[in-house]
N, C-alpha and C. Protein backbone atom coordinates (compact mmCIF):
# COMPACT_ATOMS: atom_id res chain seq x y z
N UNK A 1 110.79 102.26 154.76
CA UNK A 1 110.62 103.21 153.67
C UNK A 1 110.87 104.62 154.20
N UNK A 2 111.65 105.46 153.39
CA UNK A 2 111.98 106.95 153.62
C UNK A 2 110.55 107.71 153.50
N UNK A 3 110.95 108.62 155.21
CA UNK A 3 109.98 109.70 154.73
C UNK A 3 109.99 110.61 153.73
N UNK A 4 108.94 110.94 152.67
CA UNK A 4 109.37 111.84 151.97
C UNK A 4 107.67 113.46 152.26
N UNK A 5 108.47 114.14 152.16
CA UNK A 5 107.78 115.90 152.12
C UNK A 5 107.06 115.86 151.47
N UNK A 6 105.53 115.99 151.32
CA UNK A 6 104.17 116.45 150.31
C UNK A 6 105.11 116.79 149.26
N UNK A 7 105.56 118.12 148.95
CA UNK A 7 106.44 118.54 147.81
C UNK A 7 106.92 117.94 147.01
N UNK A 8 107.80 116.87 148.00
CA UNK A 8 108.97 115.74 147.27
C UNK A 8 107.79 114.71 146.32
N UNK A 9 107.10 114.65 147.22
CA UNK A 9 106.63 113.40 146.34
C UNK A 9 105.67 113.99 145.37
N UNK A 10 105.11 115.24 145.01
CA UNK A 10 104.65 115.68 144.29
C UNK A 10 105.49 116.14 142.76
N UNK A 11 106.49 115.96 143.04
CA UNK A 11 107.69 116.76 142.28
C UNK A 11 108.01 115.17 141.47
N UNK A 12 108.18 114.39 142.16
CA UNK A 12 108.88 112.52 141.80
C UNK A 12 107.48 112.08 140.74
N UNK A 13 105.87 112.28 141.42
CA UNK A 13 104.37 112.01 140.65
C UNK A 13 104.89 112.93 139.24
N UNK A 14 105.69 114.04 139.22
CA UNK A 14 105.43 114.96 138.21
C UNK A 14 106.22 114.39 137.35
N UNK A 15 107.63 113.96 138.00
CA UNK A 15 108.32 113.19 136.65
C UNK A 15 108.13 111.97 136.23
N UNK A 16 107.34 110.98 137.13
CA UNK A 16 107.29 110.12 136.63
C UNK A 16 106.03 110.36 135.28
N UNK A 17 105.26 111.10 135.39
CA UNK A 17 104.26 111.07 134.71
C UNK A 17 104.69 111.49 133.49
N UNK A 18 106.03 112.54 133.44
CA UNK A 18 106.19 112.84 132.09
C UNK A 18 107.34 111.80 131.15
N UNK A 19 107.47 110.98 131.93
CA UNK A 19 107.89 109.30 131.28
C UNK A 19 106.82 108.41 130.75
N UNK A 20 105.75 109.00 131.03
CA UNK A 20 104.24 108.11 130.28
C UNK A 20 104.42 107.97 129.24
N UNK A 21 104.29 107.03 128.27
CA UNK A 21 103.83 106.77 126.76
C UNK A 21 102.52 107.34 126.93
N UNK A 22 102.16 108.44 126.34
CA UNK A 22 100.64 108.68 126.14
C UNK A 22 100.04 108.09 124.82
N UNK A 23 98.81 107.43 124.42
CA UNK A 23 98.66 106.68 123.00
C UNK A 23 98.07 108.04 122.55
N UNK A 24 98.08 107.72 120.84
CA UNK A 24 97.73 108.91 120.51
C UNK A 24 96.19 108.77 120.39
N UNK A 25 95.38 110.19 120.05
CA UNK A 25 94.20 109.46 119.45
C UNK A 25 93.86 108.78 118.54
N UNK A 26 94.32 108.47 117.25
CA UNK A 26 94.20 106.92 116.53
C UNK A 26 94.12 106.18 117.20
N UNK A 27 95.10 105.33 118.38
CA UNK A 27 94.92 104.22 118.76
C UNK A 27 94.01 104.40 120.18
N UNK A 28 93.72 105.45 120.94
CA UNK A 28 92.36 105.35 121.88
C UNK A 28 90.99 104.53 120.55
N UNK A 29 90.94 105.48 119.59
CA UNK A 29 90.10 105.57 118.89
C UNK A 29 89.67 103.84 118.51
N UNK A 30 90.98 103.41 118.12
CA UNK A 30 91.25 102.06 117.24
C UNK A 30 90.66 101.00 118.53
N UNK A 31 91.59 101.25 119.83
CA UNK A 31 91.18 100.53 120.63
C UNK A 31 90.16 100.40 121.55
N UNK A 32 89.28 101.35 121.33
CA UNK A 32 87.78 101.48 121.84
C UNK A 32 86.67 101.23 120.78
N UNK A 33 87.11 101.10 119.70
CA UNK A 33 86.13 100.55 118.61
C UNK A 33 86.11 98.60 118.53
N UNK A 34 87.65 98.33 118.77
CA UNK A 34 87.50 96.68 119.47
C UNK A 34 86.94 96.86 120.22
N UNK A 35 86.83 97.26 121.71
CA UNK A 35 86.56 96.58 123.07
C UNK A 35 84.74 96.93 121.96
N UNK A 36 84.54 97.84 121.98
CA UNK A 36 83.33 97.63 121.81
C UNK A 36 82.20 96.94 120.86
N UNK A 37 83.25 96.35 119.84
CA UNK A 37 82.87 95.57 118.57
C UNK A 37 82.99 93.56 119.82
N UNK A 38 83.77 93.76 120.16
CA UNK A 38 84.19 93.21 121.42
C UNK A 38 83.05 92.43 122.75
N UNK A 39 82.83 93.28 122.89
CA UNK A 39 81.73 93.48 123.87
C UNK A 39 80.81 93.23 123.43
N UNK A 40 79.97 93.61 121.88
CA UNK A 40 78.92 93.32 121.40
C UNK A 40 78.65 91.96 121.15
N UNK A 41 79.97 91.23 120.52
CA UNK A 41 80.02 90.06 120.17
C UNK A 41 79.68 89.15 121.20
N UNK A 42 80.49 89.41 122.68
CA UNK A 42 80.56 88.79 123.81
C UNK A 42 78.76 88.59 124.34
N UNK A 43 78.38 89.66 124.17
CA UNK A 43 76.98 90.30 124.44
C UNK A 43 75.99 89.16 123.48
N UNK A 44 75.87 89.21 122.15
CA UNK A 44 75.44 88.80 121.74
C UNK A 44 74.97 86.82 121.95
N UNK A 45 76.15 86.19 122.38
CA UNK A 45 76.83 85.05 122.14
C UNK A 45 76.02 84.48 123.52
N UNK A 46 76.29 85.55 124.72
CA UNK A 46 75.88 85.01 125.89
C UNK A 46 74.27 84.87 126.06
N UNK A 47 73.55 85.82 124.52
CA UNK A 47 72.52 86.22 124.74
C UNK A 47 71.61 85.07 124.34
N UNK A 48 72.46 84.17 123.05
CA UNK A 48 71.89 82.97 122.43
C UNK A 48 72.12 81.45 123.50
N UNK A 49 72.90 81.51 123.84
CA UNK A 49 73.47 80.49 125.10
C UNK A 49 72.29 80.56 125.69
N UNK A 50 72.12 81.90 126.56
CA UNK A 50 70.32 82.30 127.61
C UNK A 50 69.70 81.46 127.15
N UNK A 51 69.15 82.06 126.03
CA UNK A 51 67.91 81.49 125.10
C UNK A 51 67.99 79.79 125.11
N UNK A 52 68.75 79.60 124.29
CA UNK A 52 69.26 77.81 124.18
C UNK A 52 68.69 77.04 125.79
N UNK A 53 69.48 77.68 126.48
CA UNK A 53 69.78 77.05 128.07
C UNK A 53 68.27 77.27 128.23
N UNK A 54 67.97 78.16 128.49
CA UNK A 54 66.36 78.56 128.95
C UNK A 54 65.56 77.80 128.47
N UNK A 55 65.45 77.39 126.87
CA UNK A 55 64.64 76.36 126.01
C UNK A 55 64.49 74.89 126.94
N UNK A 56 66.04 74.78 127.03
CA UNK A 56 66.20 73.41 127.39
C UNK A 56 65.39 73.05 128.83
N UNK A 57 65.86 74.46 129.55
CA UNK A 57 65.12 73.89 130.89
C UNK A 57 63.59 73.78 131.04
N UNK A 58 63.13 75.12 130.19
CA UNK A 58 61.60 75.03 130.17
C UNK A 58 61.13 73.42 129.53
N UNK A 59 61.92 73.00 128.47
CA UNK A 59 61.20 71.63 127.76
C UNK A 59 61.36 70.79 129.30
N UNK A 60 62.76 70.94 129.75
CA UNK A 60 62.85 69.37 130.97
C UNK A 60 61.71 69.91 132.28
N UNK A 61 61.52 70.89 132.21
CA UNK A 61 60.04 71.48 133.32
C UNK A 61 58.74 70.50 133.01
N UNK A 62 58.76 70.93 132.01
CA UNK A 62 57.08 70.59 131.07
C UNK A 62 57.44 69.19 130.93
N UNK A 63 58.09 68.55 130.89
CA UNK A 63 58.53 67.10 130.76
C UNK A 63 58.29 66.32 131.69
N UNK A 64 58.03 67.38 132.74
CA UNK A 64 58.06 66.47 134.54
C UNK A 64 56.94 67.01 134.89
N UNK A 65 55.97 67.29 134.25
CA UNK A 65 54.47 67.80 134.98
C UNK A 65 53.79 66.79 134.08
């Protein structure tokens, strides 16, 4: 790989960056209201599973005393 000069490669970071698709704010907006509608769901789901699983083991505990 070529050496390149602090400068150089600061200059190459500068253009590549202005080739970014930046999203606009609608879709930050749009797509942080999924992850987090998202997340809740995920949240929720794992929270009833706990519970369930937990039931089950406490009954097979008490089952063996």
């Amino acid at each position: 790989m070529a050496k390149v000069s602090p400068i150089q490669f600061f200059r190459q970071v500068k253009q590549e960056v202005k080739k970014v698709t930046w999203p606009t704010r609608k879709e930050v907006t749009q797509t942080s209201i999924v992850v987090i509608v998202l997340v809740a769901i995920a949240a929720t789901f794992f929270f009833f599973v706990d519970q369930i699983l937990g039931w089950i083991v406490k009954l097979i505990l008490d089952l063996g005393v």
